[in-house]
Protein backbone atom coordinates (compact mmCIF):
# COMPACT_ATOMS: atom_id res chain seq x y z
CA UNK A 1 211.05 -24.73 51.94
CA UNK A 2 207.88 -23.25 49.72
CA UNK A 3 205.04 -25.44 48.78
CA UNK A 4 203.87 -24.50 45.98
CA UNK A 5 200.32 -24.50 44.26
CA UNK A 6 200.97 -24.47 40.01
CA UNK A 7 198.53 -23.17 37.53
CA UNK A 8 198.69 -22.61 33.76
CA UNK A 9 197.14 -20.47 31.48
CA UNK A 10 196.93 -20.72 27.99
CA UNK A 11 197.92 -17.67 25.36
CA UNK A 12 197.28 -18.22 21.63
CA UNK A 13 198.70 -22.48 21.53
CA UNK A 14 201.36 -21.60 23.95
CA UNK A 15 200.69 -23.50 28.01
CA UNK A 16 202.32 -20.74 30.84
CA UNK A 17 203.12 -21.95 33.64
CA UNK A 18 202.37 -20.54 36.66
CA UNK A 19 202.25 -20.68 40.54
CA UNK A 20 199.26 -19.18 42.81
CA UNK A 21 198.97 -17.85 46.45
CA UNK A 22 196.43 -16.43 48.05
CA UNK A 23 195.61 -13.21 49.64
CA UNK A 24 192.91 -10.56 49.92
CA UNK A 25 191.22 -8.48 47.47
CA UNK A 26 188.90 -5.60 48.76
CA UNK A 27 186.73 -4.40 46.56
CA UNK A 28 184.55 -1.52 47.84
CA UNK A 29 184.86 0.08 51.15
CA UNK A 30 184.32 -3.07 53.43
CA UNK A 31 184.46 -5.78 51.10
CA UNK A 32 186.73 -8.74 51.09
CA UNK A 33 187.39 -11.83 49.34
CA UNK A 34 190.21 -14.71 49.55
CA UNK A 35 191.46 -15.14 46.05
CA UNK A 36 194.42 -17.14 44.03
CA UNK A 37 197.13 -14.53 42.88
CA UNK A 38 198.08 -15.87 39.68
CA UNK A 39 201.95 -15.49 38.88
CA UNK A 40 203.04 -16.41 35.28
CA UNK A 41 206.52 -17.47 34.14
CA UNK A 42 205.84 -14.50 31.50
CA UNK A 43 205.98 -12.17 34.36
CA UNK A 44 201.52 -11.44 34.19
CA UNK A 45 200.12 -11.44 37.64
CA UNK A 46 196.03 -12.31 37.41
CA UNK A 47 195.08 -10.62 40.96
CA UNK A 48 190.83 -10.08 39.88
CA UNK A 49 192.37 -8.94 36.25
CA UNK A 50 195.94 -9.38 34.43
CA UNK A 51 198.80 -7.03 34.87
CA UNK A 52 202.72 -6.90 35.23
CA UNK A 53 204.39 -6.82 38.36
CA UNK A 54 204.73 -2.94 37.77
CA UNK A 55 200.62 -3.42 37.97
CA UNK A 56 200.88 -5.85 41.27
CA UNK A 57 202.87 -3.57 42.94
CA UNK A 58 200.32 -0.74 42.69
CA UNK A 59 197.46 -2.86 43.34
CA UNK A 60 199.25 -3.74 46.53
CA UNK A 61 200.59 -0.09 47.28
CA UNK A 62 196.75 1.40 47.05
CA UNK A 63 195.58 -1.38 49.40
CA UNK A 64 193.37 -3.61 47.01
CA UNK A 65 195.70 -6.88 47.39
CA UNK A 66 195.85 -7.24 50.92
CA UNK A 67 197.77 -9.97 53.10
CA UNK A 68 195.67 -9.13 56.36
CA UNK A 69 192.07 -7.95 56.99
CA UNK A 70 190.96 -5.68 59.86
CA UNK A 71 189.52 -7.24 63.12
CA UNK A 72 185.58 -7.89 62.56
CA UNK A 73 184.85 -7.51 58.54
CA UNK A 74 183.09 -9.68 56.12
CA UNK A 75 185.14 -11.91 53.65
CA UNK A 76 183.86 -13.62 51.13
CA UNK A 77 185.85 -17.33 49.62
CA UNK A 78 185.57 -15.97 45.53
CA UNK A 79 183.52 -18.28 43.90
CA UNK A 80 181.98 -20.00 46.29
CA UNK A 81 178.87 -19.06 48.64
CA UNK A 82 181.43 -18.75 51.40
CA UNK A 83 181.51 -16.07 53.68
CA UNK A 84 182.84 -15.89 57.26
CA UNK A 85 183.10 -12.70 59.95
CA UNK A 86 187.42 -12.55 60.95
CA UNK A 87 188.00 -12.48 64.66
CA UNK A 88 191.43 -13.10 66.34
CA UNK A 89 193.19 -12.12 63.32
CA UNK A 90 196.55 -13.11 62.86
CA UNK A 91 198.49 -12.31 59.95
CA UNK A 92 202.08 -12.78 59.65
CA UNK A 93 203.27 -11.56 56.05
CA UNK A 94 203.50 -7.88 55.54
CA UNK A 95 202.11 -6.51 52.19
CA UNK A 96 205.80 -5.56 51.05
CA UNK A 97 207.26 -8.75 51.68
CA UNK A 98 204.16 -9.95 49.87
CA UNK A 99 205.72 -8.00 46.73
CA UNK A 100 208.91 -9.77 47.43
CA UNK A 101 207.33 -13.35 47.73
CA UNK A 102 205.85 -12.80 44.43
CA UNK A 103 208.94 -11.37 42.58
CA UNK A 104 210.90 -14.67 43.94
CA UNK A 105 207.76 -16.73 41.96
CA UNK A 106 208.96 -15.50 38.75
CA UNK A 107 212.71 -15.82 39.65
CA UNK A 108 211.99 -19.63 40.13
CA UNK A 109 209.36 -19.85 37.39
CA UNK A 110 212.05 -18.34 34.99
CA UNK A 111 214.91 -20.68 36.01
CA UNK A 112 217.04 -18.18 38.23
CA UNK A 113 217.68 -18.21 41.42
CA UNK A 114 215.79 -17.42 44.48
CA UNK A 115 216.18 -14.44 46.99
CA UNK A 116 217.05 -17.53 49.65
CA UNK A 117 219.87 -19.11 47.04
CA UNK A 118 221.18 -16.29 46.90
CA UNK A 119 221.33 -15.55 50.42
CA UNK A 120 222.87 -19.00 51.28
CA UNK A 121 225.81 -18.43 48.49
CA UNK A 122 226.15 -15.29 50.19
CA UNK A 123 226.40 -16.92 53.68
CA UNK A 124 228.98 -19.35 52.05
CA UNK A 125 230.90 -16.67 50.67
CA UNK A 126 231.16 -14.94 54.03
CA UNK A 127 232.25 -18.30 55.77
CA UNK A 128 234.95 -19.06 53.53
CA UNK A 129 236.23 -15.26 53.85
CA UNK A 130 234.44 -13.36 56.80
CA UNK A 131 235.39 -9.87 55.31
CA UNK A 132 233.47 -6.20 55.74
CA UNK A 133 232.55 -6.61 52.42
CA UNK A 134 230.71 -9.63 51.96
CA UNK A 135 229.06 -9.37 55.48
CA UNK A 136 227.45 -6.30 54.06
CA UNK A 137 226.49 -8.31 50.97
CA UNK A 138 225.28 -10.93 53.20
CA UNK A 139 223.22 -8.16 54.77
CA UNK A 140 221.42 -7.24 51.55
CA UNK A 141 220.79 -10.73 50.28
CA UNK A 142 219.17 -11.81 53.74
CA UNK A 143 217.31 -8.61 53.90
CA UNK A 144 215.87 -9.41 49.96
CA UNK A 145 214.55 -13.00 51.45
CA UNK A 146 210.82 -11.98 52.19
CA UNK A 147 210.53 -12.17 55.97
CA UNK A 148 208.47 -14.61 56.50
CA UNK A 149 210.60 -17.01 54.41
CA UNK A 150 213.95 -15.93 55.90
CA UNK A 151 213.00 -18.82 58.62
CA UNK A 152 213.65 -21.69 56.06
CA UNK A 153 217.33 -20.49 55.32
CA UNK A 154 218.88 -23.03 57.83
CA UNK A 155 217.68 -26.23 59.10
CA UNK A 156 214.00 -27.36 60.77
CA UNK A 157 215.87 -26.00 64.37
CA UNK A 158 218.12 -23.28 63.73
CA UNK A 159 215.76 -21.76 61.25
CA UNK A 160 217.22 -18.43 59.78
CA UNK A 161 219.41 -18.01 63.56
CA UNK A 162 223.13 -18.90 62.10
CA UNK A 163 222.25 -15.37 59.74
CA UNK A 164 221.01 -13.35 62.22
CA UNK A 165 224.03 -14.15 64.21
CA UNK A 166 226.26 -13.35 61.68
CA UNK A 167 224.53 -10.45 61.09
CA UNK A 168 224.18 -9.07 64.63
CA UNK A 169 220.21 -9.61 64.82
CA UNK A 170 220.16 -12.43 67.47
């Protein structure tokens, strides 16, 4: 299950709808901030300046969205007079499943389904006919669920385990 955080924007009279999370921007060698990533229904991602996902992805690729700092910088709450050193980091969402996160935003925002609703029709599919075929295709759907999601595909307790079983991951 996702919890989500919804922001609009407004272009000409028309209201977008949107839905945030947050991450990293570094600007600068050594500088961080924690910022919203703005994801619009029309497909514009606001990450410190609008572009498409086409946009996102390179922003991501040449390391100025971040999901994770390094051990001991400066970061900076945007906006605010915040600042904090990072020790102990922990981070548990990878950049690339970042991407994928952010992709399933505008699936839902645009009325289609989810990476994870398509995964579970998959897992359907292969329980009412457990062939080579839609194993594989349960393979590819539960691989397309960003990682740290994949956990919410069963219940509070099994978590994501009845896939990997399936699937040979256990």
């Amino acid at each position: 299950m996702q919890f989500y955080n919804f922001t609009a924007r407004k272009a000409g009279d028309e209201t977008i709808p949107g839905i945030y999370l947050q991450a990293f921007i570094q600007e600068g060698r050594k500088d961080y901030f924690v910022v919203e990533i703005k994801i619009y229904k029309d497909g514009v991602i606001d990450c410190c300046g609008e572009v498409d996902l086409e946009g996102f992805k390179e922003k991501v690729r040449t390391g100025r969205v971040k999901t994770r700092v390094p051990e001991g910088v400066r970061v900076s709450m945007m906006g605010s007079d915040i600042a904090f050193t990072v020790t102990n980091v922990r981070a548990w969402v990878e950049e690339e499943e970042f991407v994928k996160e952010v992709e399933d935003v505008i699936r839902h925002l645009n009325g289609q389904p989810k990476t994870h609703d398509l995964c579970r029709k998959a897992m359907n599919r292969y329980g009412q006919a457990p062939t080579e075929e839609n194993k594989e295709q349960l393979r590819q759907s539960y691989e397309a669920v960003p990682k740290h999601l994949r956990v919410f595909l069963g219940d509070t307790d099994s978590k994501d385990w009845d896939y990997r079983d399936v699937l040979g991951m256990t």
